[in-house]
C-alpha atoms as a PDB file:
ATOM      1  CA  UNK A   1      36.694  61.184 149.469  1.00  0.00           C
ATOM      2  CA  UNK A   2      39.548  63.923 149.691  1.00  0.00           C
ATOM      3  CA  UNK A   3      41.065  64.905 152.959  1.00  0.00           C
ATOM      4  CA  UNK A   4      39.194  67.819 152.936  1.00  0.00           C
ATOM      5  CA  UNK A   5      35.640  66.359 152.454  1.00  0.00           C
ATOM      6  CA  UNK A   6      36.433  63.614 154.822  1.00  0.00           C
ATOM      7  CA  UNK A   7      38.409  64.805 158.184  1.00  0.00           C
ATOM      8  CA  UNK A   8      35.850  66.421 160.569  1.00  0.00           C
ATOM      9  CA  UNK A   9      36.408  69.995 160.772  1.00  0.00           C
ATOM     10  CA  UNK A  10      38.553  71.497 163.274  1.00  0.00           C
ATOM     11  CA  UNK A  11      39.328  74.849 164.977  1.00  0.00           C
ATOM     12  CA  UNK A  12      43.081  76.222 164.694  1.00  0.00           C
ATOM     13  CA  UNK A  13      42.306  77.947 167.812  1.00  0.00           C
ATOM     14  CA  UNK A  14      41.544  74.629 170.240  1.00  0.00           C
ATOM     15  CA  UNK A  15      45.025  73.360 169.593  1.00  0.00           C
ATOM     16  CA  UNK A  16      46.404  72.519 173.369  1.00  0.00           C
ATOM     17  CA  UNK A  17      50.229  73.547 174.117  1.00  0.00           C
ATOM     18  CA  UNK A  18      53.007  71.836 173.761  1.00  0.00           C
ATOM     19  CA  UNK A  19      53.673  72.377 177.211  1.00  0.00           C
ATOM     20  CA  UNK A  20      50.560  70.746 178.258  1.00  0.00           C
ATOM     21  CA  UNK A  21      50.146  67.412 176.700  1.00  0.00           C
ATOM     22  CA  UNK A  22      51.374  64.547 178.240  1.00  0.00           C
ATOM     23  CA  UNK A  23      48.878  61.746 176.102  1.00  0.00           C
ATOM     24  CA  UNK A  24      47.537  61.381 173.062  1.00  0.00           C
ATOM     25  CA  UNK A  25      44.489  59.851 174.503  1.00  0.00           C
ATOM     26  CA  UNK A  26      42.856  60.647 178.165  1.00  0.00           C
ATOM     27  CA  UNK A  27      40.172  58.522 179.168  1.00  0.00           C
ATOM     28  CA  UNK A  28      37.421  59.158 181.431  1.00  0.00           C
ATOM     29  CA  UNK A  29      35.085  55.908 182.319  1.00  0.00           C
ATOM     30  CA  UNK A  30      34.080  52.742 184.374  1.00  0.00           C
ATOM     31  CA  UNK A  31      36.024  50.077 184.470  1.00  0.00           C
ATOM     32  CA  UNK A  32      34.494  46.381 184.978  1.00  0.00           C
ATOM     33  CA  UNK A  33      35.243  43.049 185.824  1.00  0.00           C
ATOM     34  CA  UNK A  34      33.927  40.647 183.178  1.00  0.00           C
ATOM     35  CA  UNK A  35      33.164  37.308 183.667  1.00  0.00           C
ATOM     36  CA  UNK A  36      32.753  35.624 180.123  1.00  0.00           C
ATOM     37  CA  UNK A  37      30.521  32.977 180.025  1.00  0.00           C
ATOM     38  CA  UNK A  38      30.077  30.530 176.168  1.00  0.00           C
ATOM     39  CA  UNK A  39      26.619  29.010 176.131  1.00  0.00           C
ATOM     40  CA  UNK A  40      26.135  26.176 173.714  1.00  0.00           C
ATOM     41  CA  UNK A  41      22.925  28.549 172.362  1.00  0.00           C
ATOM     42  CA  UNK A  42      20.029  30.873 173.735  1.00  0.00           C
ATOM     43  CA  UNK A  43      18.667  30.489 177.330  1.00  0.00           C
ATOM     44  CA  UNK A  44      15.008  29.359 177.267  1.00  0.00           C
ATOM     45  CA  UNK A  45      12.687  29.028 180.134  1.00  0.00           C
ATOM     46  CA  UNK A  46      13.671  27.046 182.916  1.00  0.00           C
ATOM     47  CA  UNK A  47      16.881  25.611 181.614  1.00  0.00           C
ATOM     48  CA  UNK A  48      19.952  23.937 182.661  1.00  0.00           C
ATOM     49  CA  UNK A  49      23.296  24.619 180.137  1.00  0.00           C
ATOM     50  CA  UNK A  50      27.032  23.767 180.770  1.00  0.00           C
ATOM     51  CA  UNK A  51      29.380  26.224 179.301  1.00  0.00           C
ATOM     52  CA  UNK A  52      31.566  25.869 176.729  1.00  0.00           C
ATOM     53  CA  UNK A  53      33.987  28.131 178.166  1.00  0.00           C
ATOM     54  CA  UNK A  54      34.394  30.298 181.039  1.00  0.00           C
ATOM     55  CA  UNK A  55      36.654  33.169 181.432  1.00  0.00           C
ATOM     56  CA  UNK A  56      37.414  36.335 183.956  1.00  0.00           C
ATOM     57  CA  UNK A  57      38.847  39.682 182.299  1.00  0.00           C
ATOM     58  CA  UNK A  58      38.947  43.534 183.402  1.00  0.00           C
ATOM     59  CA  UNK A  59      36.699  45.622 181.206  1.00  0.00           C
ATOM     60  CA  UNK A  60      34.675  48.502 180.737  1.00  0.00           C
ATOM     61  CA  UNK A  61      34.418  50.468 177.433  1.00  0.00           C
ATOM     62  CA  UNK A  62      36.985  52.633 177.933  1.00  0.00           C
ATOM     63  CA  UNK A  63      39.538  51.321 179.908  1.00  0.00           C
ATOM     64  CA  UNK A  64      39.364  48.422 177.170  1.00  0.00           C
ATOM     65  CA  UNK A  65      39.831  50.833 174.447  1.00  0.00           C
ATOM     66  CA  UNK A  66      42.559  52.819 176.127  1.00  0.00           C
ATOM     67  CA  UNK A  67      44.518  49.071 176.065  1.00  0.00           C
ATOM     68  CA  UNK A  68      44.009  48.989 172.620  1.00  0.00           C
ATOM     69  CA  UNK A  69      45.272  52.676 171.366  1.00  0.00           C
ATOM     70  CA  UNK A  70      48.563  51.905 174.088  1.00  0.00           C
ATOM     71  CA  UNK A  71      49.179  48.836 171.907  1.00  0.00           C
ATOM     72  CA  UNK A  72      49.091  50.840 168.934  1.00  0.00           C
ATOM     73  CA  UNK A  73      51.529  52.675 169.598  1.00  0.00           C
ATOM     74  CA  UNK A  74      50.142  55.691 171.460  1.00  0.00           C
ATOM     75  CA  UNK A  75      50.191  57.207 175.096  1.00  0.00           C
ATOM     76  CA  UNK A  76      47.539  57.360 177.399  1.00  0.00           C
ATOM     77  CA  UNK A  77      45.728  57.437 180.646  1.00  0.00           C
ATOM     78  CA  UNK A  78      42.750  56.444 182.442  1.00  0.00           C
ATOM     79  CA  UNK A  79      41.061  58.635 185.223  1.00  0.00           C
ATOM     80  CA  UNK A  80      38.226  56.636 187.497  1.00  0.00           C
ATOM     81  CA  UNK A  81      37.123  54.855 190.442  1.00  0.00           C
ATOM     82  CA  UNK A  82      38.181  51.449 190.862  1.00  0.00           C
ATOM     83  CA  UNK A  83      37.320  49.080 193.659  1.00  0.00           C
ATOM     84  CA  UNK A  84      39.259  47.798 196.588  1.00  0.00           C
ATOM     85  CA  UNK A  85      38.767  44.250 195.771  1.00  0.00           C
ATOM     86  CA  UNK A  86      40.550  41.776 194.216  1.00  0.00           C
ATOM     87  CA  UNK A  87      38.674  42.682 190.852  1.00  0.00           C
ATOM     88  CA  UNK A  88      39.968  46.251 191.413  1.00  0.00           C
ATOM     89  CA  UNK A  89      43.502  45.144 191.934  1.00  0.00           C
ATOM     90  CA  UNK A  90      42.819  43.081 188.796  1.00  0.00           C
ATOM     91  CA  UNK A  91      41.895  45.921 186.925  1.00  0.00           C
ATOM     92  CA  UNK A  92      44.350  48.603 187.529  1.00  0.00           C
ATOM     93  CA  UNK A  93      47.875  45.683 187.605  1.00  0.00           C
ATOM     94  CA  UNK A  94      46.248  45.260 183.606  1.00  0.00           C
ATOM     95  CA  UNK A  95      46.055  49.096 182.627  1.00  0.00           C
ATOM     96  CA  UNK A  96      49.457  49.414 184.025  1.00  0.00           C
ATOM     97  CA  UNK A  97      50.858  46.301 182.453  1.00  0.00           C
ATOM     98  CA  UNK A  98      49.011  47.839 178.895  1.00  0.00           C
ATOM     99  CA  UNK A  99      50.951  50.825 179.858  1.00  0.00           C
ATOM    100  CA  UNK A 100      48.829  53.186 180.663  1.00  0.00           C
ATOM    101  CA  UNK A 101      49.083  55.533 183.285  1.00  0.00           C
ATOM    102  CA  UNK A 102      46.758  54.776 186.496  1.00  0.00           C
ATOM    103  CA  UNK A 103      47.954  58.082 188.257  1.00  0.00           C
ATOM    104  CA  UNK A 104      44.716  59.673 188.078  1.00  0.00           C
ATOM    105  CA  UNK A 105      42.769  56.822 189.275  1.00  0.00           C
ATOM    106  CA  UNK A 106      40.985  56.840 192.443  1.00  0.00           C
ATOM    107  CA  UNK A 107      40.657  53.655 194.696  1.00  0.00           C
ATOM    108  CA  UNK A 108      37.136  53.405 196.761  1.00  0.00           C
ATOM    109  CA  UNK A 109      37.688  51.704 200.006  1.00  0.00           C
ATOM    110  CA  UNK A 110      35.577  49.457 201.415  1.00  0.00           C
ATOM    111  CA  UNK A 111      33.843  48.904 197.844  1.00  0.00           C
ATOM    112  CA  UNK A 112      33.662  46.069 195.241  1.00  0.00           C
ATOM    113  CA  UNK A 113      34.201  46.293 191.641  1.00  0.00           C
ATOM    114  CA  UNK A 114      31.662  46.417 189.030  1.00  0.00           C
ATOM    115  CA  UNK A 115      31.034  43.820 187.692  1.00  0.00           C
ATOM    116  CA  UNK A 116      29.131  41.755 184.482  1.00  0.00           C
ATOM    117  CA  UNK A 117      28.063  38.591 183.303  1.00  0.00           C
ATOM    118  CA  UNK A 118      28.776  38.205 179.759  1.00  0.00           C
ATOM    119  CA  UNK A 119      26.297  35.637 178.078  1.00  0.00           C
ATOM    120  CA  UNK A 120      28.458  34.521 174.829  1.00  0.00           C
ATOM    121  CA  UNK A 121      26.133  32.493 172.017  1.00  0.00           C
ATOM    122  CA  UNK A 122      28.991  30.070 170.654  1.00  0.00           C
ATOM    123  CA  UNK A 123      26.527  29.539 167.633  1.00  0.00           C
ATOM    124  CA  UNK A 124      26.537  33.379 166.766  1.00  0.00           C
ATOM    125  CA  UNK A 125      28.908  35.191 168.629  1.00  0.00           C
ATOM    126  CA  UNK A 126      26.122  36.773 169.862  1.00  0.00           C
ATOM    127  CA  UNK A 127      26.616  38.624 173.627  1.00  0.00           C
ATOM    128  CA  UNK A 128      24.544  39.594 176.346  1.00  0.00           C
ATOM    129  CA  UNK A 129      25.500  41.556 178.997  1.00  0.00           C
ATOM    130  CA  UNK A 130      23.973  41.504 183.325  1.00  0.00           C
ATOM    131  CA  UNK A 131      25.989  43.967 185.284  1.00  0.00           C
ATOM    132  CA  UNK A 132      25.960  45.676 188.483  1.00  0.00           C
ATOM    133  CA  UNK A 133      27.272  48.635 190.134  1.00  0.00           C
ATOM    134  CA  UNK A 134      27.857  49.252 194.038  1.00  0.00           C
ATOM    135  CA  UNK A 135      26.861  52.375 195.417  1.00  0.00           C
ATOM    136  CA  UNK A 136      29.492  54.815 195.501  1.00  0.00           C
ATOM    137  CA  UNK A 137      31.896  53.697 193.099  1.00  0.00           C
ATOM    138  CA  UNK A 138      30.994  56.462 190.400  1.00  0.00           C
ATOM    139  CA  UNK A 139      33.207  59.447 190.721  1.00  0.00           C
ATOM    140  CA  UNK A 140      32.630  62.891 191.428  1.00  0.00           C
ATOM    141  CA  UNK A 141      33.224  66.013 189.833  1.00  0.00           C
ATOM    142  CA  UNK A 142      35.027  67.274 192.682  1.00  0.00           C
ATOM    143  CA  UNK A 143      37.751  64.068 192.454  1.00  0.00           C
ATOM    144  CA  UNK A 144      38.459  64.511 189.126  1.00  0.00           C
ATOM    145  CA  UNK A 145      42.263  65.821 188.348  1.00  0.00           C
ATOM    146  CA  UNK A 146      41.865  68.313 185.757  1.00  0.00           C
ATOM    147  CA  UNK A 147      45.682  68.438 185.302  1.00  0.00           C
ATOM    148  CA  UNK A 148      45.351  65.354 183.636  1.00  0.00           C
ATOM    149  CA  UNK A 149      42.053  65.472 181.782  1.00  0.00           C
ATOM    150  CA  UNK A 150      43.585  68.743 180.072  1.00  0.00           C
ATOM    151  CA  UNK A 151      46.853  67.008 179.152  1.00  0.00           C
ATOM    152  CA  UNK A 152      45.777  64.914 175.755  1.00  0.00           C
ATOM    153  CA  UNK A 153      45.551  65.460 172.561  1.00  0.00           C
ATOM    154  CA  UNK A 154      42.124  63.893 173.209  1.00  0.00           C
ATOM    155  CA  UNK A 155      39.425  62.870 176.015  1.00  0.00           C
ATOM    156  CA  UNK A 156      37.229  60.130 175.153  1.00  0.00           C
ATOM    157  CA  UNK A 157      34.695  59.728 177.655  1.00  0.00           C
ATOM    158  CA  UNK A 158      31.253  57.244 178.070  1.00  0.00           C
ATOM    159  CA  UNK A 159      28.589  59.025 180.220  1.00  0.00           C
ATOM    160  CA  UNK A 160      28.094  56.691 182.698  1.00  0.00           C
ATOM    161  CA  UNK A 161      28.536  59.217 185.528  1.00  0.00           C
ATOM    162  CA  UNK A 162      27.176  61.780 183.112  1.00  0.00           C
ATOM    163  CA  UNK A 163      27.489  65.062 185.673  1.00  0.00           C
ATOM    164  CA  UNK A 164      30.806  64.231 186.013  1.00  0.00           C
ATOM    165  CA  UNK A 165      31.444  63.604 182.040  1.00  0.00           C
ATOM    166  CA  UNK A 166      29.976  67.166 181.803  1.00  0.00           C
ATOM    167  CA  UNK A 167      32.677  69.027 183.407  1.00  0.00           C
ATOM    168  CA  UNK A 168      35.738  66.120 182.437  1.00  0.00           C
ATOM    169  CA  UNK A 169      34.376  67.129 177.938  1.00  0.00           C
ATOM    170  CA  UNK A 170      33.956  70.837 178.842  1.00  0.00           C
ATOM    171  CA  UNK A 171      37.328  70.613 180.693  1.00  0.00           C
ATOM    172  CA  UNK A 172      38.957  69.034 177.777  1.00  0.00           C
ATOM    173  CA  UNK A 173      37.589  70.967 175.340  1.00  0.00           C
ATOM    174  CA  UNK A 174      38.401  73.989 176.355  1.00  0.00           C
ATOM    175  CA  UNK A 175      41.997  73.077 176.680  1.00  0.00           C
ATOM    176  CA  UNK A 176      41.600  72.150 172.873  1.00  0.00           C
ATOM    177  CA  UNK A 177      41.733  68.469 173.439  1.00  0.00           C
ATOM    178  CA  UNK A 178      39.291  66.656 170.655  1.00  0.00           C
ATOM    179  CA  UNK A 179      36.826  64.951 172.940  1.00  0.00           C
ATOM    180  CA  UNK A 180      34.689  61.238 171.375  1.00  0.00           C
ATOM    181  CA  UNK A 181      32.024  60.364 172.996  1.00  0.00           C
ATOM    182  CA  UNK A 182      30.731  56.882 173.963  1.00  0.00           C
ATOM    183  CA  UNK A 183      27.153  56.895 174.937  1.00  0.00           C
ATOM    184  CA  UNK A 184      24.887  53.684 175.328  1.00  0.00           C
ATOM    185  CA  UNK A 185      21.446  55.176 176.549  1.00  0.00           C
ATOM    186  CA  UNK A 186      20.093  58.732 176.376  1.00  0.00           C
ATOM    187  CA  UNK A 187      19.773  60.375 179.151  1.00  0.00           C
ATOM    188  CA  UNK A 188      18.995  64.155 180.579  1.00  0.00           C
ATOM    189  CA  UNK A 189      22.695  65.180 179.913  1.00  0.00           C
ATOM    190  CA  UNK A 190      23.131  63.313 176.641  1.00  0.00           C
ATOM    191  CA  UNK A 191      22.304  66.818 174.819  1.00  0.00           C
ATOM    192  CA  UNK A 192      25.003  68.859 176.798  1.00  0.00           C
ATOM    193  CA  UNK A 193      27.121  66.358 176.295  1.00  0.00           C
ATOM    194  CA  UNK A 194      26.314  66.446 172.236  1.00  0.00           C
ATOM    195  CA  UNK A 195      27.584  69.802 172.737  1.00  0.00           C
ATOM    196  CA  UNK A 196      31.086  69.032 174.115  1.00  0.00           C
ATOM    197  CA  UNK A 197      32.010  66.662 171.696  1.00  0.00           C
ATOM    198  CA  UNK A 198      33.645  66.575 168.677  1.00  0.00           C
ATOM    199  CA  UNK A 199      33.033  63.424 167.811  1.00  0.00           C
ATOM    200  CA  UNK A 200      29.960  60.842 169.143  1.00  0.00           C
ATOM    201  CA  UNK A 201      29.727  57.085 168.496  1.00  0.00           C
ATOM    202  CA  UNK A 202      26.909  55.223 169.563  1.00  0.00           C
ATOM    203  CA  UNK A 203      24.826  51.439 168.930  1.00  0.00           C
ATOM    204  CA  UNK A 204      21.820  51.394 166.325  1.00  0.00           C
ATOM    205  CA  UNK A 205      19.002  52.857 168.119  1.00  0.00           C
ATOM    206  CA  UNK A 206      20.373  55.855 170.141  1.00  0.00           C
ATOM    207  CA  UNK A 207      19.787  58.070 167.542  1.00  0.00           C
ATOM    208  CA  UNK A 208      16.381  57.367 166.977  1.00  0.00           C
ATOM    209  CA  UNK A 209      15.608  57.129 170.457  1.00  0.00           C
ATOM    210  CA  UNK A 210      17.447  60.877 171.719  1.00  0.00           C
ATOM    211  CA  UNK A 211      16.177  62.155 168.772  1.00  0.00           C
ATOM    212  CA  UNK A 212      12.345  60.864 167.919  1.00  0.00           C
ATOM    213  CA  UNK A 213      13.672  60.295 164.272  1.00  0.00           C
ATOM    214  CA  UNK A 214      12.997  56.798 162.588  1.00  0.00           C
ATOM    215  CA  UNK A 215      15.440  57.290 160.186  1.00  0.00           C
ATOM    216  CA  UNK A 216      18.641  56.699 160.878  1.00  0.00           C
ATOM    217  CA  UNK A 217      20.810  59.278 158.692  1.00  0.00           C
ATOM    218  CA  UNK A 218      18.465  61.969 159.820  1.00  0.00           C
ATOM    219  CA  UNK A 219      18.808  61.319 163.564  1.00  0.00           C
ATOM    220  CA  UNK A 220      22.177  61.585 163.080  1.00  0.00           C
ATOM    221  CA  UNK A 221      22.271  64.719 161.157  1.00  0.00           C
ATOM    222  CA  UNK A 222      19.876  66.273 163.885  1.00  0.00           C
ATOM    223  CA  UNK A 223      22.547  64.890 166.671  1.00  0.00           C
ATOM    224  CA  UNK A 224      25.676  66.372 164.577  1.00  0.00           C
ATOM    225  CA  UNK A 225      23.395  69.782 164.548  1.00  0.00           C
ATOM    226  CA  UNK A 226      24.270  70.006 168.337  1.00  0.00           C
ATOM    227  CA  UNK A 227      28.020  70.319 167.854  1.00  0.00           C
ATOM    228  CA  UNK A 228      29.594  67.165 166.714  1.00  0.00           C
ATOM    229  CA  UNK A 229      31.540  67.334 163.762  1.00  0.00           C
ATOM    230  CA  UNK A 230      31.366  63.449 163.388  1.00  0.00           C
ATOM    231  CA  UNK A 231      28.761  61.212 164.375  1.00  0.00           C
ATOM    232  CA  UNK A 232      28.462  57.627 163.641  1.00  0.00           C
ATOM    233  CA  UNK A 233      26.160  54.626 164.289  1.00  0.00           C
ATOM    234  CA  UNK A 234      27.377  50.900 164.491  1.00  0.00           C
ATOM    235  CA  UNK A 235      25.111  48.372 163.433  1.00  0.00           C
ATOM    236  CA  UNK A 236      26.571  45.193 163.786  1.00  0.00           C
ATOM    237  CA  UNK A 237      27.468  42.534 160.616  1.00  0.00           C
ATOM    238  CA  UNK A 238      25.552  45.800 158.921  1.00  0.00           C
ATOM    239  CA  UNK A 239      28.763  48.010 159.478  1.00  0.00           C
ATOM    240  CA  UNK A 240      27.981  51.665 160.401  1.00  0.00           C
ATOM    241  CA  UNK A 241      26.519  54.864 159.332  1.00  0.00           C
ATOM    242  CA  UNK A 242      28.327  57.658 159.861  1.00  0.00           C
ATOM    243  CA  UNK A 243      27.081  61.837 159.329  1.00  0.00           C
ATOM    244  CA  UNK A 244      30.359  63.703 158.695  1.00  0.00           C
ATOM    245  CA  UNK A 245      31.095  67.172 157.021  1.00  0.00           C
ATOM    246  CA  UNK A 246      26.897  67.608 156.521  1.00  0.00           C
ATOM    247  CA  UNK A 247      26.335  64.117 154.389  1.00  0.00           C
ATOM    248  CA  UNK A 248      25.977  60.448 155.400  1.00  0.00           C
ATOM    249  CA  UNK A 249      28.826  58.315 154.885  1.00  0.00           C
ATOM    250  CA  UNK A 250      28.176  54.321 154.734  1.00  0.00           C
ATOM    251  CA  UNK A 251      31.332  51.861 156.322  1.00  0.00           C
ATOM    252  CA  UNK A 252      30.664  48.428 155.104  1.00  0.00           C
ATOM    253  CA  UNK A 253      31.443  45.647 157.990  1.00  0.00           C
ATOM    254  CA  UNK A 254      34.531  43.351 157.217  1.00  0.00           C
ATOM    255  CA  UNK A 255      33.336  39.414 157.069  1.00  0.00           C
ATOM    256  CA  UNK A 256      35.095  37.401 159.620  1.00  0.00           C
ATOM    257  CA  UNK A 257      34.141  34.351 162.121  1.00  0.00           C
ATOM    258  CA  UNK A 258      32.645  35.713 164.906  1.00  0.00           C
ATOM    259  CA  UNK A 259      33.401  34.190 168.373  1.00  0.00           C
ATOM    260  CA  UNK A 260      32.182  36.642 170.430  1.00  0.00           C
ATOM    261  CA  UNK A 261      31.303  40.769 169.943  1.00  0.00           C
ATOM    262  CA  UNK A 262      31.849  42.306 173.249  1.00  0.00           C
ATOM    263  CA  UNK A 263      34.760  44.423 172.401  1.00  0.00           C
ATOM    264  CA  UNK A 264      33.600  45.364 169.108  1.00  0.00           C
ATOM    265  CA  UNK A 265      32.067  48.678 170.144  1.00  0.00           C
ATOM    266  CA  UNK A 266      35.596  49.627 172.256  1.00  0.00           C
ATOM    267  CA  UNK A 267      37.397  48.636 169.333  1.00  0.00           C
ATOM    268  CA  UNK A 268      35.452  51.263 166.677  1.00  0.00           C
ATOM    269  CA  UNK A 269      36.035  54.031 169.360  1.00  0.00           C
ATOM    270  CA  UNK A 270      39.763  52.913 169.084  1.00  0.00           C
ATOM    271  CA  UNK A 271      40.106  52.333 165.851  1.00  0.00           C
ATOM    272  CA  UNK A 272      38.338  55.867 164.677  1.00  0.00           C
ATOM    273  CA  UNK A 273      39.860  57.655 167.458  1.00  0.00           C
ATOM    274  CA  UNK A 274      43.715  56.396 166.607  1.00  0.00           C
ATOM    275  CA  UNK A 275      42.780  57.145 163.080  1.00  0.00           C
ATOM    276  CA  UNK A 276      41.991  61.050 163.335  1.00  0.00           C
ATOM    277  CA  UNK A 277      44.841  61.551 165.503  1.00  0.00           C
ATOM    278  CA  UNK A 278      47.122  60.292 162.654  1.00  0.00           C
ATOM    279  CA  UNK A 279      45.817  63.055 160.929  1.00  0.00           C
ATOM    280  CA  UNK A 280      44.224  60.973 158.442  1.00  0.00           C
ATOM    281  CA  UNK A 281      40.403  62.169 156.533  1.00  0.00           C
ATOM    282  CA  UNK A 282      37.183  60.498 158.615  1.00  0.00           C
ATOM    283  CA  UNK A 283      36.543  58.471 155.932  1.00  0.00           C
ATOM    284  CA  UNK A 284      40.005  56.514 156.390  1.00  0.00           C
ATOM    285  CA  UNK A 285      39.659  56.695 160.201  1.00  0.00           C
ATOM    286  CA  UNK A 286      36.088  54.965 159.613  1.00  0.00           C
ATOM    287  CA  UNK A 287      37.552  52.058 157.502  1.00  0.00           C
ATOM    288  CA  UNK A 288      40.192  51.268 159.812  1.00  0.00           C
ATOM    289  CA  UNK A 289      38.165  51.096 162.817  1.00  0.00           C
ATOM    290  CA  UNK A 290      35.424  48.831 161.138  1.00  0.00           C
ATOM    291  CA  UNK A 291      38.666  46.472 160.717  1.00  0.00           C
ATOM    292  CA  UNK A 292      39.474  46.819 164.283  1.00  0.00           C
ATOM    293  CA  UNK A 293      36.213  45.974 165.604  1.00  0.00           C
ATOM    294  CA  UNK A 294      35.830  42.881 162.757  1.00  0.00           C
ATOM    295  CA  UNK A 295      38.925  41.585 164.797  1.00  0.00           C
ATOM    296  CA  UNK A 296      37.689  42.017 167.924  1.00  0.00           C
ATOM    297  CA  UNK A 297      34.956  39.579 167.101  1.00  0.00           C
ATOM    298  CA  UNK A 298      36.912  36.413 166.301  1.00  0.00           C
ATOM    299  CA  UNK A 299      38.755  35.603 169.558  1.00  0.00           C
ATOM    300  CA  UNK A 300      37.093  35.386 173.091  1.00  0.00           C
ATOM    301  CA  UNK A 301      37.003  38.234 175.582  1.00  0.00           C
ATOM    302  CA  UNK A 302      37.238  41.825 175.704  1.00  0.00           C
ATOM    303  CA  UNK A 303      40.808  42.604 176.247  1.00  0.00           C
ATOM    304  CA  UNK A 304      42.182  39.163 174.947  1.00  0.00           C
ATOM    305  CA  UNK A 305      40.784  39.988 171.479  1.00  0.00           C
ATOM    306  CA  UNK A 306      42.153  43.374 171.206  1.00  0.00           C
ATOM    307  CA  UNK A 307      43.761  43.378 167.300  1.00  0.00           C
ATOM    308  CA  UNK A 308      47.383  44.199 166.780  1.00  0.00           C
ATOM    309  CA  UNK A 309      48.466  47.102 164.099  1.00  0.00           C
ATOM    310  CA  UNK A 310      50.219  44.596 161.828  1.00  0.00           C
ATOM    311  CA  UNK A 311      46.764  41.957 161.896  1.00  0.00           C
ATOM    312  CA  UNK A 312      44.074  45.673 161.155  1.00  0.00           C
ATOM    313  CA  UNK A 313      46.598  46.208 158.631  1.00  0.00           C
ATOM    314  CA  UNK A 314      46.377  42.964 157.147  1.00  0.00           C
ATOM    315  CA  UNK A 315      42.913  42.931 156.567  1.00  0.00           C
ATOM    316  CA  UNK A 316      42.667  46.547 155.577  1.00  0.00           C
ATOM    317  CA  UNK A 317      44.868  45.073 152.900  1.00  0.00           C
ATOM    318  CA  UNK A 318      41.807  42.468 151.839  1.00  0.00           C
ATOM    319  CA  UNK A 319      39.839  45.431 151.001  1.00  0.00           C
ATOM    320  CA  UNK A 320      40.850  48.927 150.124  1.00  0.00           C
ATOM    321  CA  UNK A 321      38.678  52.146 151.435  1.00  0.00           C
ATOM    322  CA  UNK A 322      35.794  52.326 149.058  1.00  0.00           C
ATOM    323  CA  UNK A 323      35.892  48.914 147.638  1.00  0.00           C
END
C-alpha cells in the first residue's frame, strides 16, 4: 500500500500553529489503580484459589498509553481527575516520573481512586477486569483547561465521561489537533463523538453493537461514514480489522507468549497513534502498533509491560508489513 492509499486523509486547513503546540499527544481520560491478580486458571462456583502472583500498578487506558508514547520518544500530557488517596498520589508521582506533564490534572478531595481488580489466567493470559468508580471523580466540562487540550498535535480521548469528551474532541479539533478515539461501550454520545474524531479504535463487538451490523467490515465502514477517516477493530490473537481510505485493511497479530493482555488495547492506541504522527501511511502505523500490543502481552501488568522502541523494532524486523 502507497502512502497515499494508506495514511488517513487529512485537511491542510486543521493544521494547529506553531505557536500553539506544546505536545505531540494530549490525553483526556480516567486513570485507575490496578491491582493484578494471576489465578492458577478460571474461577468456578464456590472456589478457593491462591495466586500465583499479585501486583499493584496505576492504570487506566489512557494515562497507560500516554506512558508509552513519552517513552517513545514523544511529549505529552494528561488532563483528569485523580483521587486524594494514596492510589491518587500513586498515580500522578508515575505520569510525572514517565514524564508527562500532570499540570492539567485536577485532584478531588475527599475522594478515592478508581480502582480494578484484574483477574489474570496464568494458563492463557487471559484477563478479566471488576472496577469501581466513586461518585464525583469524573470531570466536568467546566474544569477542563482548554489551553492545554488545544496545545497537541493530537487529543486522544476514551469516553468515559462522554459529555465532557464531547467538548475536550470538538475543542481539539477545531484547533486542528488529530483527535483517536478509545471507546469500550456505545453509548448516547458515541455518534457525536464518531463525528469528532479522526481516528476510532475499539474491541470486537462495538461495531456491531453501535451499529446493528453483523458483519464486521461493514460496521466499520458505516462507523467511518460518520467522520472518521480511520477506524479499526482489535480482535485479540485474531489481530485487527481496520476500514481506512473507503476499503478494509486486515493486520495480522504477531505470535508471542502471552502472560497477561491488559495493556494490549493501550498499546494499539499507542502504537497507531505514534505511527501517524511520524507521518508514516495507516497501513505502517497499523503494523507497528499490532507489534506494540504483541509486547504488551508477554510481561505482567499494564505499565510494567509497556514495549521499548528498540524491542517493537525488533520484532517488526521478524516480519515485514505485508508478509
Amino acid at each position: 500500500m502507497t502512502a497515499a492509499r494508506g495514511a488517513p486523509r487529512r485537511a491542510p486547513s486543521r493544521r494547529p500553529s506553531r505557536a500553539a503546540v506544546r505536545f505531540d499527544v494530549v490525553g483526556f481520560g480516567v486513570g485507575t489503580v490496578d491491582t493484578v491478580c494471576v489465578l492458577p486458571g478460571p474461577v468456578l462456583g464456590d472456589a478457593k484459589l491462591r495466586l500465583l502472583d499479585y501486583q499493584i500498578h496505576p492504570g487506566g487506558q489512557v494515562p497507560t498509553a500516554l506512558v508509552a508514547l513519552q517513552r517513545w520518544g514523544l511529549r505529552t500530557a494528561y488532563v483528569g481527575a485523580l483521587g486524594s488517596d494514596a492510589g491518587g498520589l500513586m498515580q500522578r508521582r508515575d505520569l510525572q516520573d514517565a514524564g508527562v506533564d500532570v499540570s492539567a490534572a485536577r485532584r478531588r478531595r475527599a475522594i478515592a481512586s478508581q480502582t480494578s481488580i484484574v483477574l489474570v489466567d496464568a494458563v492463557t493470559g487471559a484477563r478479566s477486569v471488576l472496577w469501581q468508580r466513586p461518585e464525583g471523580l469524573a470531570l466536568r466540562a467546566d474544569e477542563l483547561d482548554r489551553r492545554v487540550l488545544c496545545a497537541g498535535r493530537a487529543l486522544l480521548l476514551d469516553a468515559d465521561d462522554a459529555d465532557t469528551a464531547l467538548h475536550a474532541a470538538a475543542w481539539a479539533r477545531a484547533a486542528g489537533a488529530l483527535v483517536m478515539l478509545d471507546v469500550d461501550i456505545p453509548g448516547p454520545q458515541t455518534a457525536a463523538l464518531l463525528t469528532h474524531s479522526d481516528v476510532v479504535i475499539v474491541g470486537d463487538g462495538f461495531p456491531q453493537r453501535h451499529t446493528g451490523r453483523a458483519d464486521l467490515a461493514a460496521a466499520l465502514r458505516a462507523m467511518a461514514a460518520a467522520g472518521p477517516r480511520l477506524v479499526a477493530a482489535t480482535l485479540g490473537a485474531g489481530g485487527a480489522l481496520a476500514w481506512v481510505d473507503g476499503a478494509p485493511r486486515y493486520v495480522p497479530a504477531f505470535r508471542v507468549p502471552v502472560v497477561d493482555t491488559t495493556s494490549a488495547g493501550d498499546c494499539f492506541h499507542a502504537g497507531c497513534l505514534y505511527g501517524l504522527l511520524q507521518g508514516w501511511p495507516a497501513a505502517r502505523a497499523l503494523h507497528f502498533a499490532a507489534a506494540a500490543a504483541a509486547l504488551a502481552c508477554t510481561r505482567l501488568g499494564g505499565r510494567p509491560s509497556l514495549p521499548t522502541l528498540p524491542e517493537v523494532a525488533a520484532l517488526l524486523a521478524s516480519r515485514p508489513a505485508d508478509a
